[in-house]
C-alpha atoms as a PDB file:
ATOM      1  CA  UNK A   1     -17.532  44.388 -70.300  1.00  0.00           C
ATOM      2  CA  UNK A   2     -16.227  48.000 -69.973  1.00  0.00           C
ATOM      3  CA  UNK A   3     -15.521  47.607 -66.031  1.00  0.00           C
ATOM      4  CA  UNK A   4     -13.716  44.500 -67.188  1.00  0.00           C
ATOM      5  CA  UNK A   5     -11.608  46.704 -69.539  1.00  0.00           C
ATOM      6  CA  UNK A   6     -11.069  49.229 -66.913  1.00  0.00           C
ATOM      7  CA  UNK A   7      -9.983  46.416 -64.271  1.00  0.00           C
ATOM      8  CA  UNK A   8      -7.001  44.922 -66.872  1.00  0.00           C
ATOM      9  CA  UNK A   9      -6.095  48.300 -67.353  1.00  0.00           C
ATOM     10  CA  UNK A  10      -5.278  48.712 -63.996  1.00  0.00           C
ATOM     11  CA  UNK A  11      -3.915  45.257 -62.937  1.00  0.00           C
ATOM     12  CA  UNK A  12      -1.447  44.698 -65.944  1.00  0.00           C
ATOM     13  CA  UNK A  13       0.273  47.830 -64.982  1.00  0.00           C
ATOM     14  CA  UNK A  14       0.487  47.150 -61.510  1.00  0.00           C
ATOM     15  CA  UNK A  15       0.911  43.498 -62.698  1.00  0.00           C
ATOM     16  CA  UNK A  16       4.010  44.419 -64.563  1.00  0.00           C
ATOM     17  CA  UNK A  17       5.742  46.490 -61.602  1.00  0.00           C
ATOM     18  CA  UNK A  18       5.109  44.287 -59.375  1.00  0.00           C
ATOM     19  CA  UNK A  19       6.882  41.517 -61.453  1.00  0.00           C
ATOM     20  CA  UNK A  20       9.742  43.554 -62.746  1.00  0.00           C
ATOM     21  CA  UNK A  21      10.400  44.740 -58.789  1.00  0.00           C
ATOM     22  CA  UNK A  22      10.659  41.009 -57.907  1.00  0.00           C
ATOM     23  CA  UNK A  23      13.497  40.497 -60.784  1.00  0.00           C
ATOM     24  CA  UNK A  24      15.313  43.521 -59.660  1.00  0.00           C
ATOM     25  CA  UNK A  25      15.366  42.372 -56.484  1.00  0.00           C
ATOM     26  CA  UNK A  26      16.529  38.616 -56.931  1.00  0.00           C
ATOM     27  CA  UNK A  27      18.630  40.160 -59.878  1.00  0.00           C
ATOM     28  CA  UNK A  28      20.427  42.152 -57.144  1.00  0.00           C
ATOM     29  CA  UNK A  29      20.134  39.467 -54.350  1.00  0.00           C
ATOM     30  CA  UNK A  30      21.677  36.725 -56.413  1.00  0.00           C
ATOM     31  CA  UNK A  31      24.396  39.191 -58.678  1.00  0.00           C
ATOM     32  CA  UNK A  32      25.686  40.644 -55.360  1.00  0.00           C
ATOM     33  CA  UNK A  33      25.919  36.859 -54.387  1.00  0.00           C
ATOM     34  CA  UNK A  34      27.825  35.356 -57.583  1.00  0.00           C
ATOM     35  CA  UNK A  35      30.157  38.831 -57.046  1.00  0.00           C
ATOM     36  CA  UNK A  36      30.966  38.090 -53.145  1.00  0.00           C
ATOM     37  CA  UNK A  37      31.499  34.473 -54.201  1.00  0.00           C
ATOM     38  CA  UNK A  38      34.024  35.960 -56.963  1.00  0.00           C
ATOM     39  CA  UNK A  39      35.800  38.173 -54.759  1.00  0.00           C
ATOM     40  CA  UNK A  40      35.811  36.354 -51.355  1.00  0.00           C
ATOM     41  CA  UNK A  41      39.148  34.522 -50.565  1.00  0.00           C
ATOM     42  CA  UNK A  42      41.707  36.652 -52.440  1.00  0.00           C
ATOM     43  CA  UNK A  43      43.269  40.091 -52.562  1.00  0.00           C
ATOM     44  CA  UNK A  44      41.719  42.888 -54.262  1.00  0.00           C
ATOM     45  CA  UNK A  45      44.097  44.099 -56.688  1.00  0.00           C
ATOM     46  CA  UNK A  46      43.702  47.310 -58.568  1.00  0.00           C
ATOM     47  CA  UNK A  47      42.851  45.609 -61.568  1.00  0.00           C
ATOM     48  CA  UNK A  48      40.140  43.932 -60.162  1.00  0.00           C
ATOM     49  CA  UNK A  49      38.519  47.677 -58.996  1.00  0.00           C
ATOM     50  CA  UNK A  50      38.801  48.418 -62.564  1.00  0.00           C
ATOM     51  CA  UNK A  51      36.538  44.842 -63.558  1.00  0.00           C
ATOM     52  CA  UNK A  52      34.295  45.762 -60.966  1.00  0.00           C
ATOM     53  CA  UNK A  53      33.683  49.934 -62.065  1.00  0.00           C
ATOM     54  CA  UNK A  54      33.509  48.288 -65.546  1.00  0.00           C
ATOM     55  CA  UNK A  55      30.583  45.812 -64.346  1.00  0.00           C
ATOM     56  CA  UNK A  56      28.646  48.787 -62.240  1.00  0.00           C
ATOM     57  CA  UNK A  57      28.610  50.237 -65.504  1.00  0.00           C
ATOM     58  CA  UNK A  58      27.365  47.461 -67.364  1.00  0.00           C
ATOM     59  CA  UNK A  59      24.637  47.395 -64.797  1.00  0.00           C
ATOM     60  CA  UNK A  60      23.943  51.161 -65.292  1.00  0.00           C
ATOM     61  CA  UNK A  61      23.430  50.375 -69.002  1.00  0.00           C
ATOM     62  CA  UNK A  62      21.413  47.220 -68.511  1.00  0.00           C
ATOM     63  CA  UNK A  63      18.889  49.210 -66.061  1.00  0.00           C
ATOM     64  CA  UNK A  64      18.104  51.588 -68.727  1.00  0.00           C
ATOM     65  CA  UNK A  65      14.302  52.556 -70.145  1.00  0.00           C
ATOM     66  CA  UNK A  66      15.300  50.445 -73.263  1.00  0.00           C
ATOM     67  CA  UNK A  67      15.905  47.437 -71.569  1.00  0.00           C
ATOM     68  CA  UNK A  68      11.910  46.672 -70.779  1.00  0.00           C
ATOM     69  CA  UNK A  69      11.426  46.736 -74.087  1.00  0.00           C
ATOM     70  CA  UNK A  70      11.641  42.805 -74.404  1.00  0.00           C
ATOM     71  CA  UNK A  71       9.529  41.880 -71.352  1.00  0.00           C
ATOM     72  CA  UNK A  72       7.027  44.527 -72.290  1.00  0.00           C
ATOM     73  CA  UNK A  73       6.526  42.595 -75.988  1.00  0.00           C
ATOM     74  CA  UNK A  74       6.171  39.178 -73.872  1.00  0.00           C
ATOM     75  CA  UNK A  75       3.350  41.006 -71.547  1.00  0.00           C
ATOM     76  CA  UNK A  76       1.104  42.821 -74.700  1.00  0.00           C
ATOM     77  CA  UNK A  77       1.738  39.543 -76.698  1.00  0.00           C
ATOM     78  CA  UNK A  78       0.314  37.933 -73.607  1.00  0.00           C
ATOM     79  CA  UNK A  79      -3.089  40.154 -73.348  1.00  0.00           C
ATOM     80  CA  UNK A  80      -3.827  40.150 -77.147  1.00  0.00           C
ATOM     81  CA  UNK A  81      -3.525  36.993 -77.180  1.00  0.00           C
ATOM     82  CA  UNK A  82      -5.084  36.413 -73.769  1.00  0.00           C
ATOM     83  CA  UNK A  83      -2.412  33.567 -73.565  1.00  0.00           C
ATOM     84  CA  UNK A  84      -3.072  32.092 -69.727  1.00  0.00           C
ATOM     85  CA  UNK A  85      -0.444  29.883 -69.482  1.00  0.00           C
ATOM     86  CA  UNK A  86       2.202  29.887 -66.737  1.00  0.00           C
ATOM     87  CA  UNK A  87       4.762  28.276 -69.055  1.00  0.00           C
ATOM     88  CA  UNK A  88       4.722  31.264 -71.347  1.00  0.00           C
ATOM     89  CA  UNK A  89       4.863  34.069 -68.609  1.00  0.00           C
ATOM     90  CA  UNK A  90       7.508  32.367 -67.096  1.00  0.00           C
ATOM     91  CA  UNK A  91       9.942  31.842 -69.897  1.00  0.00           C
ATOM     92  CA  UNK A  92       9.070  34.659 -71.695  1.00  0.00           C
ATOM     93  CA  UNK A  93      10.008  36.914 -68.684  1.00  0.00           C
ATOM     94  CA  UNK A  94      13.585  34.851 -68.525  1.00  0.00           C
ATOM     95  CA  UNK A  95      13.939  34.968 -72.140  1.00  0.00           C
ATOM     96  CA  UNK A  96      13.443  38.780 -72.343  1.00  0.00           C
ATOM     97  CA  UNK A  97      15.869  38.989 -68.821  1.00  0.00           C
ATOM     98  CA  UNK A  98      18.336  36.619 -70.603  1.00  0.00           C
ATOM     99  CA  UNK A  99      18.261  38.758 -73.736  1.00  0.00           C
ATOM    100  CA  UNK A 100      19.594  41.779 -71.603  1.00  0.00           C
ATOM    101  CA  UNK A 101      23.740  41.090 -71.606  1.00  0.00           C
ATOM    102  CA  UNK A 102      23.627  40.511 -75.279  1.00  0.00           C
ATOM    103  CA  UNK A 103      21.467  44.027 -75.761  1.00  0.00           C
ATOM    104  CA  UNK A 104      24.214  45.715 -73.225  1.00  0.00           C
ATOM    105  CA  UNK A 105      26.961  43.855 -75.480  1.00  0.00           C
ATOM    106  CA  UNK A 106      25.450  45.277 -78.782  1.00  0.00           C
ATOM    107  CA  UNK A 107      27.865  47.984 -79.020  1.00  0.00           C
ATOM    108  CA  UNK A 108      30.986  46.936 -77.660  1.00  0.00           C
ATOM    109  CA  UNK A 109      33.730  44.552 -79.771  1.00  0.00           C
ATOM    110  CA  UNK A 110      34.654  42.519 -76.714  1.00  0.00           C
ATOM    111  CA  UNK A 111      34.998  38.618 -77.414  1.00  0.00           C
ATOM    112  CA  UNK A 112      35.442  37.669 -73.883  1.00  0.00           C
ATOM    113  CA  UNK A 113      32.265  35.347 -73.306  1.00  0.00           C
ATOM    114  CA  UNK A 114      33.650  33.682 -70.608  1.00  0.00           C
ATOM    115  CA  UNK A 115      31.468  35.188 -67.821  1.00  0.00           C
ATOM    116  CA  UNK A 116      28.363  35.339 -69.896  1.00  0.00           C
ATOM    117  CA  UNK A 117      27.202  32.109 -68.741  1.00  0.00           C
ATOM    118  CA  UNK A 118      26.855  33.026 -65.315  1.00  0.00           C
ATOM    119  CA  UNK A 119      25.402  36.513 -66.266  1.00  0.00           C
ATOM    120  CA  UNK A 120      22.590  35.119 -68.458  1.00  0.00           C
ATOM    121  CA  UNK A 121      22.155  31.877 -64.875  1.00  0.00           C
ATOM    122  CA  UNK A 122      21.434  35.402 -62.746  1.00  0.00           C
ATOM    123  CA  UNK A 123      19.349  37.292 -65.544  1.00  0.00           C
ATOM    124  CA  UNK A 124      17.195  34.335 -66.768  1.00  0.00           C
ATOM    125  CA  UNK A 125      16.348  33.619 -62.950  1.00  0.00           C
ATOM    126  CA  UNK A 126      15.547  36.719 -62.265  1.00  0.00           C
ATOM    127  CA  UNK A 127      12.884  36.799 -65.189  1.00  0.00           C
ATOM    128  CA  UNK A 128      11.525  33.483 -64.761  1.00  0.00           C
ATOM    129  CA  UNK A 129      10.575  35.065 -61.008  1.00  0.00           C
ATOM    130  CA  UNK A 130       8.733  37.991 -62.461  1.00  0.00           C
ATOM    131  CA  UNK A 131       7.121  36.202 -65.258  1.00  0.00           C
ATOM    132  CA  UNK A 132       5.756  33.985 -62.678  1.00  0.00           C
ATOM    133  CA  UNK A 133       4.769  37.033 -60.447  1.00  0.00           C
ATOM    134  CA  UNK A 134       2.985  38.822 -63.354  1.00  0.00           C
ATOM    135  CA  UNK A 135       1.046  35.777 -64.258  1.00  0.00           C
ATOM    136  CA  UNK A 136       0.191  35.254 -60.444  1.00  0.00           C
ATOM    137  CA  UNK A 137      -1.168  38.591 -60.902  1.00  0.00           C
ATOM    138  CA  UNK A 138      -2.571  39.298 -64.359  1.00  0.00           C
ATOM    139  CA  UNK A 139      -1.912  36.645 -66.166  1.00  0.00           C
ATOM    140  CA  UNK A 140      -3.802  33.545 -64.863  1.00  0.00           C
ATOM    141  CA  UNK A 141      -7.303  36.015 -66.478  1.00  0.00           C
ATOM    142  CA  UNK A 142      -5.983  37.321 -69.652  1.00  0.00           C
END
């Protein structure tokens, strides 16, 4: 019982890294795809430099410590509840991805939801892909 305690201490960590490296990297794979799909076939006007510094530092916010808040409740939720299904790890991890643009957008008035929809496509993805890598890891023995 105790070397079982001392095992899920070490595999939900490594669990959870693991998982939230695979959505970074399909959330940079398929953003840096839906941007060169934006950009490709027209001029790059200075305005358009300005959209893009604005967006790197969108991404800057969205990449803080604060942001794995969400995905963090889904995974302790998960063990306390030792919840083993694959449905719940995966749309838990793109619900707490999705959740990200609207937590970046907390502080700012803007209205413009226009690109949101494509944001949240690439965000909830790239959760659904590390909620299924965390429960391919940890969470198929909660």
């Amino acid at each position: 019982m105790i070397l079982r305690a001392i095992g899920r201490l070490i595999v939900v960590p490594l669990a959870f890294l693991l998982g939230a490296a695979t959505a970074l990297f399909i959330l940079f794979s398929l953003g840096m795809e839906r941007v060169t799909h934006a950009v490709s076939g027209r001029q790059v006007e200075l305005q358009e430099w300005d959209a893009l510094v604005d967006l790197v530092k969108q991404a800057s916010a969205l990449a803080s410590v604060a942001t794995i808040v969400p995905a963090l409740l889904v995974v302790i939720i998960g063990e306390v509840a030792r919840i083993r299904s694959s449905v719940y790890y995966i749309l838990g991890g793109g619900a707490a991805l999705a959740a990200m643009p609207l937590l970046a957008r907390a502080g700012t008035l803007s209205s413009d939801l226009a690109p949101i929809g494509t944001i949240w496509q690439v965000f909830a993805t790239a959760g659904f892909a590390g909620g299924f890598v965390y429960w391919l890891i940890a969470g198929r023995k909660a």
